[in-house]
Protein backbone atom coordinates (compact mmCIF):
# COMPACT_ATOMS: atom_id res chain seq x y z
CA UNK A 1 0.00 0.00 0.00
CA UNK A 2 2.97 2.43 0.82
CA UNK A 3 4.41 1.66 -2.98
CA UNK A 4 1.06 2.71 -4.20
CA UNK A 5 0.67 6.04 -2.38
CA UNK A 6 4.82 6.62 -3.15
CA UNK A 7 3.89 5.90 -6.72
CA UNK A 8 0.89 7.86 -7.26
CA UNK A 9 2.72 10.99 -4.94
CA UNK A 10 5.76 10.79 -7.86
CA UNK A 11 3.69 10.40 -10.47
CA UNK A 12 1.23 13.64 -9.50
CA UNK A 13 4.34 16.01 -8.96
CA UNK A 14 5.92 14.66 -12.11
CA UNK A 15 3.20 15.34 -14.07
CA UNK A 16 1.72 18.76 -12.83
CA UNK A 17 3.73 21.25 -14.53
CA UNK A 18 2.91 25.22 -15.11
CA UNK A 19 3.33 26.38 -18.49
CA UNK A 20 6.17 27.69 -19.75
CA UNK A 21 6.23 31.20 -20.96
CA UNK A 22 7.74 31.35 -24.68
CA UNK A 23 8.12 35.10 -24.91
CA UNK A 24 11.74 34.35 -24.64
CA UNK A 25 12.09 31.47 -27.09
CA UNK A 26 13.38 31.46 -30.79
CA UNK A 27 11.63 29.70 -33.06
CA UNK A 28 13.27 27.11 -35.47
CA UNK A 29 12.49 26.25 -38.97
CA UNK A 30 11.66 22.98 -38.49
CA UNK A 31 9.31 24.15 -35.41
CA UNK A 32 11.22 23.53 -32.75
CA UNK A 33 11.66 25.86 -29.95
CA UNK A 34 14.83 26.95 -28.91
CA UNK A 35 15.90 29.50 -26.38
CA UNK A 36 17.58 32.51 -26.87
CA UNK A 37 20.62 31.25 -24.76
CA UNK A 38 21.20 27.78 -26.24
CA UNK A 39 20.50 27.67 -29.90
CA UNK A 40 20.25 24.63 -29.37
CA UNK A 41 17.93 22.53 -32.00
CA UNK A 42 14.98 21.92 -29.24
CA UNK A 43 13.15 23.77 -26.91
CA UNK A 44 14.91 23.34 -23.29
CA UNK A 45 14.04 24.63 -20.08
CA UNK A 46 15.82 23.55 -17.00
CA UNK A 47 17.99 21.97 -19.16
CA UNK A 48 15.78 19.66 -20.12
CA UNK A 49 13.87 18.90 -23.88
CA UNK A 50 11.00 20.51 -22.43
CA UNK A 51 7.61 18.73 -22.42
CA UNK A 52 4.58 19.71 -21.23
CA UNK A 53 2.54 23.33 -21.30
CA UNK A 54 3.77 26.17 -23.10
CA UNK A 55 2.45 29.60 -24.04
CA UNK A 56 3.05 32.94 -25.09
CA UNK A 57 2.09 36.13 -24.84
CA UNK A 58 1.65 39.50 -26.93
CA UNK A 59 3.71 42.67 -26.33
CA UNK A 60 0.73 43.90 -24.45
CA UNK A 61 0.06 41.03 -22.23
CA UNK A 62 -2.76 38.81 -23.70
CA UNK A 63 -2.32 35.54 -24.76
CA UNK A 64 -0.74 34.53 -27.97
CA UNK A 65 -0.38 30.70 -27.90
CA UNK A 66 -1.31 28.02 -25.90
CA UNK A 67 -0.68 24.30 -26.95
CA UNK A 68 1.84 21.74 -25.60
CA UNK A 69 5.29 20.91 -26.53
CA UNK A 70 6.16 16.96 -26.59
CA UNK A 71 10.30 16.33 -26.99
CA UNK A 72 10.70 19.85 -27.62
CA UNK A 73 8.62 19.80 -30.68
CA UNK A 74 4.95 21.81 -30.99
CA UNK A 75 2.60 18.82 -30.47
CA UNK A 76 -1.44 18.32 -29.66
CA UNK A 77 -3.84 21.17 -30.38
CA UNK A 78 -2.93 24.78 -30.49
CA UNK A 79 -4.85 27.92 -30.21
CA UNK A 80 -3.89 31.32 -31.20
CA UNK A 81 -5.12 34.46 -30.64
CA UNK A 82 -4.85 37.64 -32.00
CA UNK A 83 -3.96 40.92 -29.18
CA UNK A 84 -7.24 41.87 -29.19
CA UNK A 85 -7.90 38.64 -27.65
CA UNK A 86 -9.90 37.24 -30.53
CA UNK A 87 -9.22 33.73 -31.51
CA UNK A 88 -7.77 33.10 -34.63
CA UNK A 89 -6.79 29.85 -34.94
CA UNK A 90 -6.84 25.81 -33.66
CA UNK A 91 -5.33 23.68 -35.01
CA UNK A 92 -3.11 20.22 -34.80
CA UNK A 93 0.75 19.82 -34.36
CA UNK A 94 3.30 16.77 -34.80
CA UNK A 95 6.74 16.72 -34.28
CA UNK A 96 6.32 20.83 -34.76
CA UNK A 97 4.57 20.57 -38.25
CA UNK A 98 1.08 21.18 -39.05
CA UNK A 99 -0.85 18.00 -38.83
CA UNK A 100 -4.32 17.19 -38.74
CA UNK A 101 -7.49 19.46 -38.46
CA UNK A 102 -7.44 23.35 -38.66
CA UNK A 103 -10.04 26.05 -37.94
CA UNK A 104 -9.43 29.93 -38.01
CA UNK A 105 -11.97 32.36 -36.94
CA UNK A 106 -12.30 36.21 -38.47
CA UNK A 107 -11.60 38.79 -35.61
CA UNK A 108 -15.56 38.96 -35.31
CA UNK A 109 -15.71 35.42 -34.18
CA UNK A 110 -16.76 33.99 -37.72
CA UNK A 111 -15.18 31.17 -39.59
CA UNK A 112 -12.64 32.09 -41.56
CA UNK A 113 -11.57 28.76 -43.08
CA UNK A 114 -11.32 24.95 -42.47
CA UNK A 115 -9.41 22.30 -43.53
CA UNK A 116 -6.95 19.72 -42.96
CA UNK A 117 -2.74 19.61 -42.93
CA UNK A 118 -0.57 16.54 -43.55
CA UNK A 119 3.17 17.18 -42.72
CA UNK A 120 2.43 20.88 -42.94
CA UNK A 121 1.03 20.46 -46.21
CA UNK A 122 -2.67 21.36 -47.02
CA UNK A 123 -4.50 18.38 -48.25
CA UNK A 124 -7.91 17.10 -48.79
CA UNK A 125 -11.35 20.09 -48.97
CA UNK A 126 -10.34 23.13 -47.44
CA UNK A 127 -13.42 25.70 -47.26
CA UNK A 128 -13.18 29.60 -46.68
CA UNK A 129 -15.55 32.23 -46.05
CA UNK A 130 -15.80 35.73 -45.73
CA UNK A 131 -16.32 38.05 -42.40
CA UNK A 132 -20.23 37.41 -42.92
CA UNK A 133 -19.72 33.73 -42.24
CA UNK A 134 -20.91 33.24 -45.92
CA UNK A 135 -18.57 30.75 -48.01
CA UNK A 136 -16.55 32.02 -50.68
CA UNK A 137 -14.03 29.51 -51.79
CA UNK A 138 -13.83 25.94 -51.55
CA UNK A 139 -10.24 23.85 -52.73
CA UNK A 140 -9.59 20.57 -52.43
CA UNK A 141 -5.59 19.58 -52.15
CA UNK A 142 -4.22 16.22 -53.06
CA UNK A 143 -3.75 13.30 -51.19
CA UNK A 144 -0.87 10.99 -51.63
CA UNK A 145 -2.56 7.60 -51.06
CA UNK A 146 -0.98 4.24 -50.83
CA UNK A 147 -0.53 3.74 -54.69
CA UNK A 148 1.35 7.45 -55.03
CA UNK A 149 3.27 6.54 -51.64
CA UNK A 150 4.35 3.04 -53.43
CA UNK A 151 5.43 5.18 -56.94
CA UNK A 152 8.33 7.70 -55.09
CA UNK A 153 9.01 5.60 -51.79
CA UNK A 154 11.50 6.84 -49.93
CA UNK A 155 11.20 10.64 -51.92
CA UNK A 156 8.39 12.98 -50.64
CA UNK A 157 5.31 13.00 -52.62
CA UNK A 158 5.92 16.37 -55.04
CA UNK A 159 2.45 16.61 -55.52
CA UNK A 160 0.77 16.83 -52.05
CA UNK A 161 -0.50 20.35 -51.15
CA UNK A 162 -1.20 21.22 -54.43
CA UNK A 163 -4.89 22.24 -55.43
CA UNK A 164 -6.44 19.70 -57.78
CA UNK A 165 -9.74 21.88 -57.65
CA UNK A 166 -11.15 25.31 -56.91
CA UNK A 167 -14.34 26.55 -56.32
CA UNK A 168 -15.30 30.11 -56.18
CA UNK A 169 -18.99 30.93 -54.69
């Protein structure tokens, strides 16, 4: 029974962490985070690769980002904001690329567009509208399936994130 409660003691300090504050973090190109006094290829903090909470903030206090960072790396849902405090965005990381399903909102709270990212590449329907909520474009990006992945294995697909089709309404 000790173990257990020793356990579960380690286990709730380990994994209750504050966020980090990235105000005075560097961003990398391949999305890392990196701080100003390391240049380092990952985000650290304590020096540690940081995981867990992170955010940032605008020059004049508000929020700016919230999301988490996994092996240094942007990972899990993020939301952005502009300094106004409007949302503007929610979307999916991996490994510190775009990945998975994306939302961004006009400063009046209306959708702005929707769609998907693979690899930090747009693919599938993406939809957009215009400050009045009413829809204006829709494109649909390729998709490398499993026949295209077998035809340029180990290259990247060249043409994923390309528009195949446009739709003005």
């Amino acid at each position: 029974m000790n173990k257990i409660l020793v356990f579960l003691a380690l286990l709730i300090v380990g994994c209750s962490k504050k966020p980090v504050d990235m105000d005075d973090v560097l961003f990398d190109r391949a999305g890392r985070w990196i701080t100003k006094d390391n240049y380092s290829s990952f985000f650290i903090y304590n020096l540690k690769v940081y995981n867990g909470p992170a955010y940032s903030t605008h020059r004049n206090g508000n929020k700016k980002e919230r999301g988490q960072l996994k092996n240094g790396y942007k990972s899990g849902v993020w939301t952005g904001w502009d300094k106004d405090g409007n949302k503007r965005y929610a979307g999916s990381y991996e490994y510190g690329q775009e990945h998975g399903n994306w939302i961004g909102w006009h400063t009046n709270g209306k959708k702005k567009y929707e769609g998907e990212y693979k690899k930090a590449k747009q693919i599938g329907k993406w939809t957009y509208y215009n400050k009045g909520g009413k829809k204006t474009t829709k494109e649909i990006y390729f998709i490398c399936d499993e026949k295209c992945e077998n035809e340029h294995i180990p290259r990247p697909c060249k043409r994923e994130g390309k528009i195949v089709e446009s739709k003005e309404f």
